[in-house]
Protein backbone atom coordinates (compact mmCIF):
# COMPACT_ATOMS: atom_id res chain seq x y z
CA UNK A 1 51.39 -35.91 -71.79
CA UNK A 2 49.36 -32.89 -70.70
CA UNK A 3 47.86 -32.36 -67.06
CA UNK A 4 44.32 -32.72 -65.48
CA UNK A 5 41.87 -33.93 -67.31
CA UNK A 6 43.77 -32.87 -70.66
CA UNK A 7 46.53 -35.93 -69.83
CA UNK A 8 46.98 -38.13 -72.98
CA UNK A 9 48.83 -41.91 -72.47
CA UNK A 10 51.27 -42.17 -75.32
CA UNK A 11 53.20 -45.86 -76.04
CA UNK A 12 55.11 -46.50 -78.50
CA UNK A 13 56.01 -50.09 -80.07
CA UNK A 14 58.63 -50.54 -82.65
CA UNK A 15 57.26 -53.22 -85.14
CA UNK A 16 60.19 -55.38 -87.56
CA UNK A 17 59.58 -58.54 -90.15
CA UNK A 18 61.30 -60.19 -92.20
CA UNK A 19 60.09 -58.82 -94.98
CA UNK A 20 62.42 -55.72 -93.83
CA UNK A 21 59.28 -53.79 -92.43
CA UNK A 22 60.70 -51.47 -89.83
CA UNK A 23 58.31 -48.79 -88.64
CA UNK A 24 57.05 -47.73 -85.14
CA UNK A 25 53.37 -47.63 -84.13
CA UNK A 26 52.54 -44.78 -81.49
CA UNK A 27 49.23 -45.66 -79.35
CA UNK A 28 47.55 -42.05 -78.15
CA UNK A 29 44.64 -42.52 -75.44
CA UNK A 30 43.29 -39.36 -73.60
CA UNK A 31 42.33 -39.89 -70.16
CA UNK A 32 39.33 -39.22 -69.71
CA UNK A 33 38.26 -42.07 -72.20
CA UNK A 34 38.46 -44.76 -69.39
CA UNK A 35 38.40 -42.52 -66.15
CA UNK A 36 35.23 -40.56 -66.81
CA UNK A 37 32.82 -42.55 -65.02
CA UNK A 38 35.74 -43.03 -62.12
CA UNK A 39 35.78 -39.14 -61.50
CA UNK A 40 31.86 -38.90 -61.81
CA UNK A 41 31.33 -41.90 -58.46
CA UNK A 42 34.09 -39.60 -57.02
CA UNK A 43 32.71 -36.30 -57.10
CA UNK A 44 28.91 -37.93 -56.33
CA UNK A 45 30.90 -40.04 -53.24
CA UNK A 46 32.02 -36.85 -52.12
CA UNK A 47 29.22 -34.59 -52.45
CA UNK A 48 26.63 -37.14 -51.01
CA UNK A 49 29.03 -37.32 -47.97
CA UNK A 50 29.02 -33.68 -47.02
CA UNK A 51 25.68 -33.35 -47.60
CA UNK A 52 24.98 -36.45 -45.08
CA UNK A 53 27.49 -34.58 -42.90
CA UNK A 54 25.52 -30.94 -43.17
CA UNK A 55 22.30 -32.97 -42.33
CA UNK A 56 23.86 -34.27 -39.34
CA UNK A 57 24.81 -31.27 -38.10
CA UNK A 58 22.37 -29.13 -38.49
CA UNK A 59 20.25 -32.12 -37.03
CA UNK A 60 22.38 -32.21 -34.06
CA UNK A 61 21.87 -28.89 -33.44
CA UNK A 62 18.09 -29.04 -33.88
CA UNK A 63 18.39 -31.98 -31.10
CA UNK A 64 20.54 -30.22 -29.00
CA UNK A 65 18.36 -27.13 -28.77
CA UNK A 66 15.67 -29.14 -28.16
CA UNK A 67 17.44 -30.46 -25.12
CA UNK A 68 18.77 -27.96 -23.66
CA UNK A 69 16.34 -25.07 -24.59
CA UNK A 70 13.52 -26.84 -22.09
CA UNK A 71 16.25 -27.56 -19.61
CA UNK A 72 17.73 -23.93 -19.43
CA UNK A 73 14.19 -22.77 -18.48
CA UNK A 74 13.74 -25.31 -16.26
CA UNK A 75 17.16 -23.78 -14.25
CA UNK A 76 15.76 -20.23 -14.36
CA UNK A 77 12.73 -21.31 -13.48
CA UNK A 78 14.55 -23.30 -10.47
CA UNK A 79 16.03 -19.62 -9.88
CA UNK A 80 12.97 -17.88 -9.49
CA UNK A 81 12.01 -20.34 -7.22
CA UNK A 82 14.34 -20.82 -4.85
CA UNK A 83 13.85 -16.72 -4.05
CA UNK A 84 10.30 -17.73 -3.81
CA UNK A 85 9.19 -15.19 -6.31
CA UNK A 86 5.79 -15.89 -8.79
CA UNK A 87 6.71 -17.58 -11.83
CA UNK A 88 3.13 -18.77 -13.47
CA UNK A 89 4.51 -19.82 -16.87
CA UNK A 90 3.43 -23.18 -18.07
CA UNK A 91 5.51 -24.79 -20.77
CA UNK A 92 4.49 -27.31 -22.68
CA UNK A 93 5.15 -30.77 -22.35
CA UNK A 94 8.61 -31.88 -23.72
CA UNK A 95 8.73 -34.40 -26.26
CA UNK A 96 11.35 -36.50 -24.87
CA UNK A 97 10.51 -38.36 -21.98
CA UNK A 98 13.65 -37.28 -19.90
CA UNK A 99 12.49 -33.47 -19.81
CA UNK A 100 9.11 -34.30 -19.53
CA UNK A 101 10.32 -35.74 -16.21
CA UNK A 102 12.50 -32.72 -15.01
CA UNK A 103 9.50 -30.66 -15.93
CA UNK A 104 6.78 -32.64 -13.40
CA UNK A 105 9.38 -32.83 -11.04
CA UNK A 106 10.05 -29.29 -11.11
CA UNK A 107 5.98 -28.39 -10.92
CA UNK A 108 5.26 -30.77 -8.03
CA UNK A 109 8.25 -29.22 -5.93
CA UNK A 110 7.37 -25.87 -7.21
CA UNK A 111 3.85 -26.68 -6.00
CA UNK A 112 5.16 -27.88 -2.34
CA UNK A 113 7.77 -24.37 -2.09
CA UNK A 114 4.32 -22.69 -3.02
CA UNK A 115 1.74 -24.13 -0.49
CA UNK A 116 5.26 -23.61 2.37
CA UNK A 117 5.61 -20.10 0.94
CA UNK A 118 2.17 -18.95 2.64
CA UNK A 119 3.87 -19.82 6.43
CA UNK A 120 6.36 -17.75 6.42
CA UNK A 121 6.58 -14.34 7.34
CA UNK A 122 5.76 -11.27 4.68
CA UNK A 123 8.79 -9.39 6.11
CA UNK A 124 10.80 -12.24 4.55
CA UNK A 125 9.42 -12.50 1.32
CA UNK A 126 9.81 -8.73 0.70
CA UNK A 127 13.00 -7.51 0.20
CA UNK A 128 13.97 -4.14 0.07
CA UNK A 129 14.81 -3.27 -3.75
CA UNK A 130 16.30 -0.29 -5.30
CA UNK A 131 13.04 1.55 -6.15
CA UNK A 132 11.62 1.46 -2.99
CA UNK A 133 10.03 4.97 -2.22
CA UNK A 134 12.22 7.63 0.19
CA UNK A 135 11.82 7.14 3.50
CA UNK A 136 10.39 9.86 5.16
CA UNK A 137 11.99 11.72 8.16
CA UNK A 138 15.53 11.92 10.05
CA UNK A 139 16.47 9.20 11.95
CA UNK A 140 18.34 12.59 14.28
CA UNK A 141 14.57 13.98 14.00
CA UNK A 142 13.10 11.33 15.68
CA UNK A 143 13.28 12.94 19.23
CA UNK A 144 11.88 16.48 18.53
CA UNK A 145 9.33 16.14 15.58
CA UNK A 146 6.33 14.23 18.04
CA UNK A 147 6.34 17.45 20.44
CA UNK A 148 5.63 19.69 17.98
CA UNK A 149 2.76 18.32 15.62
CA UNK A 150 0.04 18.87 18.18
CA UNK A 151 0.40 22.91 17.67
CA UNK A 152 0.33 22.40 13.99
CA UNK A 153 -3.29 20.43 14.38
CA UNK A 154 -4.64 22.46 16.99
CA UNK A 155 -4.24 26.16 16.02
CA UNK A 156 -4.26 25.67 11.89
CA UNK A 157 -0.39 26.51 11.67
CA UNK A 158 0.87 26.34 8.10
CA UNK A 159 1.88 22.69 7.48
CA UNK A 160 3.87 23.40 4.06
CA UNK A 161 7.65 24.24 5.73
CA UNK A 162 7.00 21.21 8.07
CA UNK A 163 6.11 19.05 4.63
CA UNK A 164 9.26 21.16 2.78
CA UNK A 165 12.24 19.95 5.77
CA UNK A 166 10.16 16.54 5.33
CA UNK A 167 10.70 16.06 1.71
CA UNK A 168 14.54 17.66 2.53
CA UNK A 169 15.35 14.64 5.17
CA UNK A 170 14.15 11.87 3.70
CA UNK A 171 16.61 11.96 0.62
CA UNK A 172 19.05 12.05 3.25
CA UNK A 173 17.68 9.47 4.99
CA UNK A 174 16.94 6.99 2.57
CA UNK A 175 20.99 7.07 1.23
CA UNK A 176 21.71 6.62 4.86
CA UNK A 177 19.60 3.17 5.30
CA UNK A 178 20.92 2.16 1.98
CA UNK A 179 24.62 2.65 2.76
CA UNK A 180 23.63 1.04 6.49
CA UNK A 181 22.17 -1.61 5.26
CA UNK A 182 25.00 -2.32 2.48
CA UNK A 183 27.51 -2.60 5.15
CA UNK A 184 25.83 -5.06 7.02
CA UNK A 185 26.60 -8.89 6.31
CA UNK A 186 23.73 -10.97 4.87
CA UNK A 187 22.51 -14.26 3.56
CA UNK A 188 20.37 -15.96 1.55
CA UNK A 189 18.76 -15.77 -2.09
CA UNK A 190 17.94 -13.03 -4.15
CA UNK A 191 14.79 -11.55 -3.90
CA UNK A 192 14.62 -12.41 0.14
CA UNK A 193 14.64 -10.12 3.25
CA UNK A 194 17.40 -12.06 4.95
CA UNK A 195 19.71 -9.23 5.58
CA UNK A 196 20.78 -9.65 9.77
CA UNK A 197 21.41 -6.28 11.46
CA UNK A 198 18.96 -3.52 12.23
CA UNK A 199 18.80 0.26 11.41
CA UNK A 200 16.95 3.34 12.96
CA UNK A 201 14.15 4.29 10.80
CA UNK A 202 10.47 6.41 11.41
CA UNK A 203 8.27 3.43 10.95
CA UNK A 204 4.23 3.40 11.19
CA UNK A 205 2.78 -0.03 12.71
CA UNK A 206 -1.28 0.07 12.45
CA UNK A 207 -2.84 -2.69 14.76
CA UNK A 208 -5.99 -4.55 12.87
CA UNK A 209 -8.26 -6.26 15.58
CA UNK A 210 -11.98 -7.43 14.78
CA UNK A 211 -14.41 -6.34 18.46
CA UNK A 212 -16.43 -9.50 19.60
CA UNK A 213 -14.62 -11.68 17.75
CA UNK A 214 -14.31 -14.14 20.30
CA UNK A 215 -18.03 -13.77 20.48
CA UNK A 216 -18.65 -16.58 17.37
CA UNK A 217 -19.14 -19.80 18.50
CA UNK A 218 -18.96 -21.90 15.36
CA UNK A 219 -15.15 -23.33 14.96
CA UNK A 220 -15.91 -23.08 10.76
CA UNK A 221 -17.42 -19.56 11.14
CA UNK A 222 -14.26 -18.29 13.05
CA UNK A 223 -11.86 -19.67 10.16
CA UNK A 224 -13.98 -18.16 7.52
CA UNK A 225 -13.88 -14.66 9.12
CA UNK A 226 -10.48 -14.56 9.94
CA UNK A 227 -9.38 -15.80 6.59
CA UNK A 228 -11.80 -13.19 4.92
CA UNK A 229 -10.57 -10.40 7.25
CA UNK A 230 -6.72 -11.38 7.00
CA UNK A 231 -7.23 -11.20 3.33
CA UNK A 232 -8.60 -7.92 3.04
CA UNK A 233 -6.37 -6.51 6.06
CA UNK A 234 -3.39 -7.76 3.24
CA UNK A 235 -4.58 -6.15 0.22
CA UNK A 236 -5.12 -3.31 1.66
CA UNK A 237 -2.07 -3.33 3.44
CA UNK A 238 -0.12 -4.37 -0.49
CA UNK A 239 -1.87 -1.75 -2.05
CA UNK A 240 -0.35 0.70 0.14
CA UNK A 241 3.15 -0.64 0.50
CA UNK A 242 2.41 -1.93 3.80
CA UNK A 243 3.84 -5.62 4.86
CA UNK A 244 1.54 -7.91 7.22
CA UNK A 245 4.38 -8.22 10.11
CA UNK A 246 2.02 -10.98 12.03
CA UNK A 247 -1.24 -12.04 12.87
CA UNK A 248 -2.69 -14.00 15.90
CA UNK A 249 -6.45 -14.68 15.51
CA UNK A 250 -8.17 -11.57 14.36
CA UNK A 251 -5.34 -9.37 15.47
CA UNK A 252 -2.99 -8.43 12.70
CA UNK A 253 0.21 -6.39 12.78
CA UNK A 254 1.14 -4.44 9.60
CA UNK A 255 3.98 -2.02 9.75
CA UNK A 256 4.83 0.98 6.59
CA UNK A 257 8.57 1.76 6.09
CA UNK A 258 10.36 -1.06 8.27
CA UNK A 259 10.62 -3.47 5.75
CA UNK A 260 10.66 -1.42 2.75
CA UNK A 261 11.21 2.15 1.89
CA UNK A 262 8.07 4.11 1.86
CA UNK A 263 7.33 7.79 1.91
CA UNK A 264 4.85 9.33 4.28
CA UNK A 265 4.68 5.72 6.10
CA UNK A 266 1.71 7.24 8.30
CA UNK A 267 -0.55 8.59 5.63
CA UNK A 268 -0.15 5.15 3.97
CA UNK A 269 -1.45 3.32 7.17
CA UNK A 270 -4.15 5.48 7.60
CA UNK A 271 -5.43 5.27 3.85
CA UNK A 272 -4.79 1.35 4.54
CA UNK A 273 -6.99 1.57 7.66
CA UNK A 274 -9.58 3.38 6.05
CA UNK A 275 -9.85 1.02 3.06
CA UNK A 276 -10.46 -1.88 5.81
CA UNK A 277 -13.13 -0.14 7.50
CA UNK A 278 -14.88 0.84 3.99
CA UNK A 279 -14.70 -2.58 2.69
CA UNK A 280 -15.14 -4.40 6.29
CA UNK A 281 -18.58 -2.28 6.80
CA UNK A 282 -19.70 -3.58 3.15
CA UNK A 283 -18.99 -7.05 4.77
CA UNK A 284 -22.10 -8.35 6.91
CA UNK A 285 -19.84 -11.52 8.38
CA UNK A 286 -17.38 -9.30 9.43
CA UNK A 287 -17.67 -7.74 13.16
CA UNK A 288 -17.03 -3.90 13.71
CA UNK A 289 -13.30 -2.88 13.20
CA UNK A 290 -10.79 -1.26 15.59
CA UNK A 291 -7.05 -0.25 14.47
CA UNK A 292 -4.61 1.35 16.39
CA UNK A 293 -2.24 3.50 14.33
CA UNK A 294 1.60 4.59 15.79
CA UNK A 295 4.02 6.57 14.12
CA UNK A 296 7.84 6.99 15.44
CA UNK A 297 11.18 6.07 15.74
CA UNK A 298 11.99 2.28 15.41
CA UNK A 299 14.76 -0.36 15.36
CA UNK A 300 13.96 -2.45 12.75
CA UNK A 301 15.83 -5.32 10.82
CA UNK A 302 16.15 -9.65 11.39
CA UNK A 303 17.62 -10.62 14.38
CA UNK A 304 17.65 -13.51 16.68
CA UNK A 305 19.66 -16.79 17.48
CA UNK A 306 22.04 -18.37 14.90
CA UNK A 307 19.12 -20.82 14.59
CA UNK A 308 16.27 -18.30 14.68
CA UNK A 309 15.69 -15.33 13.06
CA UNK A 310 12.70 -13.12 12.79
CA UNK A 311 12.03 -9.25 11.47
CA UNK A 312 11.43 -6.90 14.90
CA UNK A 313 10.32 -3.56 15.25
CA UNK A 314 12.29 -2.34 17.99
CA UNK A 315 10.38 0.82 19.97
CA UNK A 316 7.82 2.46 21.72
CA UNK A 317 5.91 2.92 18.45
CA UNK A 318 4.91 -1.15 18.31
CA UNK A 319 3.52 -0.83 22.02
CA UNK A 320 2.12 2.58 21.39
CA UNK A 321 -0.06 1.43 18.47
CA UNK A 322 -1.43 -1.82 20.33
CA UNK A 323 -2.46 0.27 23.13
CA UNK A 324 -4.40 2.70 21.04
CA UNK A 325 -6.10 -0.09 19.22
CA UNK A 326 -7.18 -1.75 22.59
CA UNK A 327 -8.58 2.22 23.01
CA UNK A 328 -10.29 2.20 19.94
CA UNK A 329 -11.99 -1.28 20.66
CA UNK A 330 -12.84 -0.36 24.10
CA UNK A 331 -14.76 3.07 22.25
CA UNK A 332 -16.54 0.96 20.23
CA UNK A 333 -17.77 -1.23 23.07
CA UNK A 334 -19.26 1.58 24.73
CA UNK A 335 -20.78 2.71 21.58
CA UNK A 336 -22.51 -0.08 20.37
CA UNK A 337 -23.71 1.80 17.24
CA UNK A 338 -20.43 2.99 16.10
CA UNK A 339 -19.55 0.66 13.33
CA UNK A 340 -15.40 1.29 13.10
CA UNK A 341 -13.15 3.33 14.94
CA UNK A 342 -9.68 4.01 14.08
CA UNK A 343 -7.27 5.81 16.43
CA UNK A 344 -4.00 7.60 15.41
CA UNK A 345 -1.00 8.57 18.20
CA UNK A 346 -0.46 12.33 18.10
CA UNK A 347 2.63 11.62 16.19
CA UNK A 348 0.93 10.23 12.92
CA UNK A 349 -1.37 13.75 12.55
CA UNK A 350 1.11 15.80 10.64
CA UNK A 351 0.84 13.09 7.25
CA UNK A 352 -2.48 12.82 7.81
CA UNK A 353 -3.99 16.55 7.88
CA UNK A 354 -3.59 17.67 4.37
CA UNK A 355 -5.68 14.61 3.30
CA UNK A 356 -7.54 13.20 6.13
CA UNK A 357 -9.69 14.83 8.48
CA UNK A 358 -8.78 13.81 12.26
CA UNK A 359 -9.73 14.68 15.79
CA UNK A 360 -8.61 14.05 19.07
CA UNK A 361 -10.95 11.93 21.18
CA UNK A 362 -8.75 11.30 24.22
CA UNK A 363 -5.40 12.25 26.30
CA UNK A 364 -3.59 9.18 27.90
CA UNK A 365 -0.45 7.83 29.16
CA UNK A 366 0.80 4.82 26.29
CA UNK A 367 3.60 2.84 26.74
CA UNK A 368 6.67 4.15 26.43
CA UNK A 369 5.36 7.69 26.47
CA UNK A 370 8.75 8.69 29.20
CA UNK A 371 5.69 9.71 31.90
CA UNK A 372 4.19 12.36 29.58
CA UNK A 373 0.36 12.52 28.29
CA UNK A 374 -0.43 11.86 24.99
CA UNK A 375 -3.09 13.21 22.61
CA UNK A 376 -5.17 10.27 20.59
CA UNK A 377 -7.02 11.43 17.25
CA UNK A 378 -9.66 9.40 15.91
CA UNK A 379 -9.59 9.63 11.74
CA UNK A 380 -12.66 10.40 10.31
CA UNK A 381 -12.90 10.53 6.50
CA UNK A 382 -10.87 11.34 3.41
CA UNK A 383 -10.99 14.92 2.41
CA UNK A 384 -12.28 16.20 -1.19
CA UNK A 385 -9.26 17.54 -2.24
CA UNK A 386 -8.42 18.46 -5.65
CA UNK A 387 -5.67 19.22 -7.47
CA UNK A 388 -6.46 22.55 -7.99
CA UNK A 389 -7.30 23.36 -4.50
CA UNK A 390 -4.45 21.08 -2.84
CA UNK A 391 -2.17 24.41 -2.53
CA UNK A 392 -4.50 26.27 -0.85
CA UNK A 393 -5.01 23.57 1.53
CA UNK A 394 -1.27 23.65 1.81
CA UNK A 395 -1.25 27.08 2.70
CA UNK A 396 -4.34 27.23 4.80
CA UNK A 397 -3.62 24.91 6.90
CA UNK A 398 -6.40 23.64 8.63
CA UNK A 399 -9.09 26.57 8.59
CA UNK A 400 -11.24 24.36 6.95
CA UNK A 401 -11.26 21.82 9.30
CA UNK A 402 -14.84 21.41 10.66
CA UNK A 403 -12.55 19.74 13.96
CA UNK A 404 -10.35 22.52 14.43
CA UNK A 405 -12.36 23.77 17.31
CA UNK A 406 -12.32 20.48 18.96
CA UNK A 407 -8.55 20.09 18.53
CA UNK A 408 -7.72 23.18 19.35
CA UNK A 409 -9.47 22.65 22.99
CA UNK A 410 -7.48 19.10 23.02
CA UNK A 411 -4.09 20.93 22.51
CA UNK A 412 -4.56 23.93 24.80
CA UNK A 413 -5.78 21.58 27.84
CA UNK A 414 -2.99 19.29 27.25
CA UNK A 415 -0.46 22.47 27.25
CA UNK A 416 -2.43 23.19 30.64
CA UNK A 417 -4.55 26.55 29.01
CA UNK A 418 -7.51 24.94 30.71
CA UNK A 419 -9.41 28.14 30.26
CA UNK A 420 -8.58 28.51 26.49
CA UNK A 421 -9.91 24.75 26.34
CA UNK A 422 -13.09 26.05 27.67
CA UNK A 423 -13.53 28.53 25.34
CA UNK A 424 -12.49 26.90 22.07
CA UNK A 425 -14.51 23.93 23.30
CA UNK A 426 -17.27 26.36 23.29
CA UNK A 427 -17.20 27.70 19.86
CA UNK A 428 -17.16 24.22 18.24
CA UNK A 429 -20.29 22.54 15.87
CA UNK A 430 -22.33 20.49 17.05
CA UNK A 431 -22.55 18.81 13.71
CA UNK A 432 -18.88 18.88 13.18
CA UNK A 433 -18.37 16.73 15.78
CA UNK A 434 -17.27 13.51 14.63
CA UNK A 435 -16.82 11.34 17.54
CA UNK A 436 -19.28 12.62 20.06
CA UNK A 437 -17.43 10.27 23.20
CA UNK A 438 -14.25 12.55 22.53
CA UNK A 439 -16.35 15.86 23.11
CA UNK A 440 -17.43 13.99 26.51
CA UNK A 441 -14.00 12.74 27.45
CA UNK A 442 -12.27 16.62 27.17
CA UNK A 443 -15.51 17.85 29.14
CA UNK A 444 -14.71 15.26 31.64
CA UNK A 445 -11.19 15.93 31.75
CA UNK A 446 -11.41 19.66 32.20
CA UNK A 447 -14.15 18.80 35.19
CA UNK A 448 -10.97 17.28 36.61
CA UNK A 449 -11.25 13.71 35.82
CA UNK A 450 -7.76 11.57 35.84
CA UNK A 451 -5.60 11.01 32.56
CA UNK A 452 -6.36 7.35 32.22
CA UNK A 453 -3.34 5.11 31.57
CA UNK A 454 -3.58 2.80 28.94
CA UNK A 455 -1.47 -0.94 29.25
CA UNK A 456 -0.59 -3.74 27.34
């Protein structure tokens, strides 16, 4: 009778003699009297089970995280890697012996990729991200903007709506490399220049060369300068957003805006080439520094064989800046007690004024040039320029350069104004004179000597 634990077994007996007793007995037991203990090992059974079950899950879990946690970073890490990007995080050593292994495996090849990452080519291992900086100038300027900077030096013309269209292109041109550069098909990893194709872009190549280095006659001596150079050469270069294209010996190649995006790419090699010299003159090992800095138009991307690919600069600006660098070194060799010398193609000058102070030293035929002289400046120093006084050296121009005099003469004796050369030449100081060989050279050249032709 009843239900859960409320049920009560009833039976009933009917009990007879022969005495004439005739009664029935009725036996009540509830249930719980004999199943108590039955439903208590029941309910503990139960509850001991999921608890042993909870514990093994929530131990399973524990384990599994433990496994795979190590091993996920171990794949990103693998990632990072195989892009050849810097991934200096050290985890620590995995309890179970199978990760452990995965994890020296993965730090002896990551140590292998590392020591082959230092062969191969900067232009590779920098690829050209989304905040690169705009490019600077028109790919459709590239054929009219190096005839007219030589004016702008030479007679103190207002630089500022020069800098304004400059600033106006480049937007335009740096949407027009990335939507180039989108279309065309590439390979390889994230995070690596691999893209094959090439695109027309104003590039700046400076040319780093060491005078007399050929000179040291100790084979140790020569791989401890050249290491020591190439090292600063790089930083200098990095800190700048330049990219080492190559090096042979002493001479190293670092271009500004072919790999990467990077506005005013000629400023940026000359503030590269003047952090060389500063650090290189610090440096007694070191011999006396010559760089060669071009500025123009240039084909640039990977191209090759199917089975060998390298960046190229494409253009007259990659010959042009070798040439003036042999120029500059040749300077130096004549003037024993200059202790740097870096020249600059006519081209570069217009980055360069409102922050450097330049002046041309020669007039020569480069490579490339289409038959027509060329004006060389030689870059002298950094300018004091503050913020406050940075528009009025935008809107002066250059009437407080101590060189205009001197540039001046350069620009009206290579526009033929021989006798304007004369006379500007004339009003110059003496102590403004920066590179005294220059001076010499335009007196020579207005005497009637020939316009020298510089080669490869």
């Amino acid at each position: 009778m009843g239900s859960g634990k409320d049920r009560v077994f009833i039976n009933i007996e009917n009990v007879t003699d022969q005495y004439g007793l005739d009664m029935r007995v009725l036996i009540a037991m509830p249930e719980l009297d004999f199943m108590e203990d039955t439903y208590k090992s029941r309910d503990i059974t139960i509850g001991v089970v999921v608890a042993c079950l909870a514990v093994m899950v929530a131990l399973a879990v524990l384990f599994s995280i433990a496994i795979t946690k190590p091993i996920d970073r171990i794949g990103h890490r693998m990632h990072l890697t195989a892009s050849l990007q810097d991934d200096d995080t050290v985890d620590p050593p995995s309890i179970l012996s199978e990760v452990r292994n995965m994890q020296n495996a993965y730090s002896t090849m990551k140590a292998e990729l590392n020591r082959m990452k230092s062969y191969l080519p900067q232009s590779v291992l920098c690829a050209m991200e989304d905040d690169d900086e705009d490019d600077v100038g028109d790919d459709a300027e590239s054929g009219t903007m190096g005839n007219s900077i030589v004016s702008s030096v030479g007679s103190g013309v207002n630089t500022s709506a020069k800098l304004e269209m400059s600033d106006t292109v480049s937007r335009s041109s740096r949407a027009s490399t990335k939507s180039k550069l989108s279309g065309v098909a590439g390979t390889g990893v994230a995070g690596l220049n691999m893209t094959k194709g090439i695109v027309q872009k104003r590039v700046a190549v400076a040319v780093f060369n060491l005078v007399d280095f050929l000179a040291i006659n100790e084979s140790s001596k020569i791989t401890r300068v050249q290491s020591s150079f190439l090292s600063l050469v790089a930083k200098c270069a990095r800190d700048n957003k330049g990219i080492v294209d190559s090096f042979q010996g002493d001479h190293i190649v670092v271009s500004f805006n072919a790999v990467n995006n990077v506005a005013s790419a000629a400023k940026r090699a000359a503030l590269a080439a003047l952090a060389v010299v500063k650090e290189a003159s610090a440096d007694d090992t070191l011999p006396r520094v010559s760089i060669g800095i071009g500025f123009g138009p240039a084909l640039v991307g990977n191209t090759g064989s199917s089975d060998m690919q390298r960046f190229n600069i494409i253009g007259g600006v990659y010959q042009q800046a070798l040439a003036i660098e042999r120029l500059a070194a040749n300077n130096l060799r004549a003037e024993p007690t200059i202790p740097w010398a870096i020249f600059a193609t006519a081209t570069a000058i217009p980055e360069l004024t409102l922050e450097l102070y330049c002046q041309f030293v020669d007039l020569v035929f480069l490579p490339s040039s289409k038959g027509e002289a060329s004006l060389v400046a030689s870059i002298v120093r950094a300018k004091s320029v503050t913020s406050d006084e940075w528009m009025y050296e935008l809107q002066a121009g250059e009437k407080g350069d101590p060189f205009t005099h001197v540039n001046e003469a350069f620009d009206n004796f290579s526009s033929g104004k021989v006798e304007a050369a004369k006379a500007k030449l004339a009003q110059r100081s003496p102590d403004a004179v920066a590179d005294a060989a220059g001076v010499a050279r335009l007196e020579a050249l207005i005497a009637g000597a020939t316009v020298k032709r510089v080669e490869l």
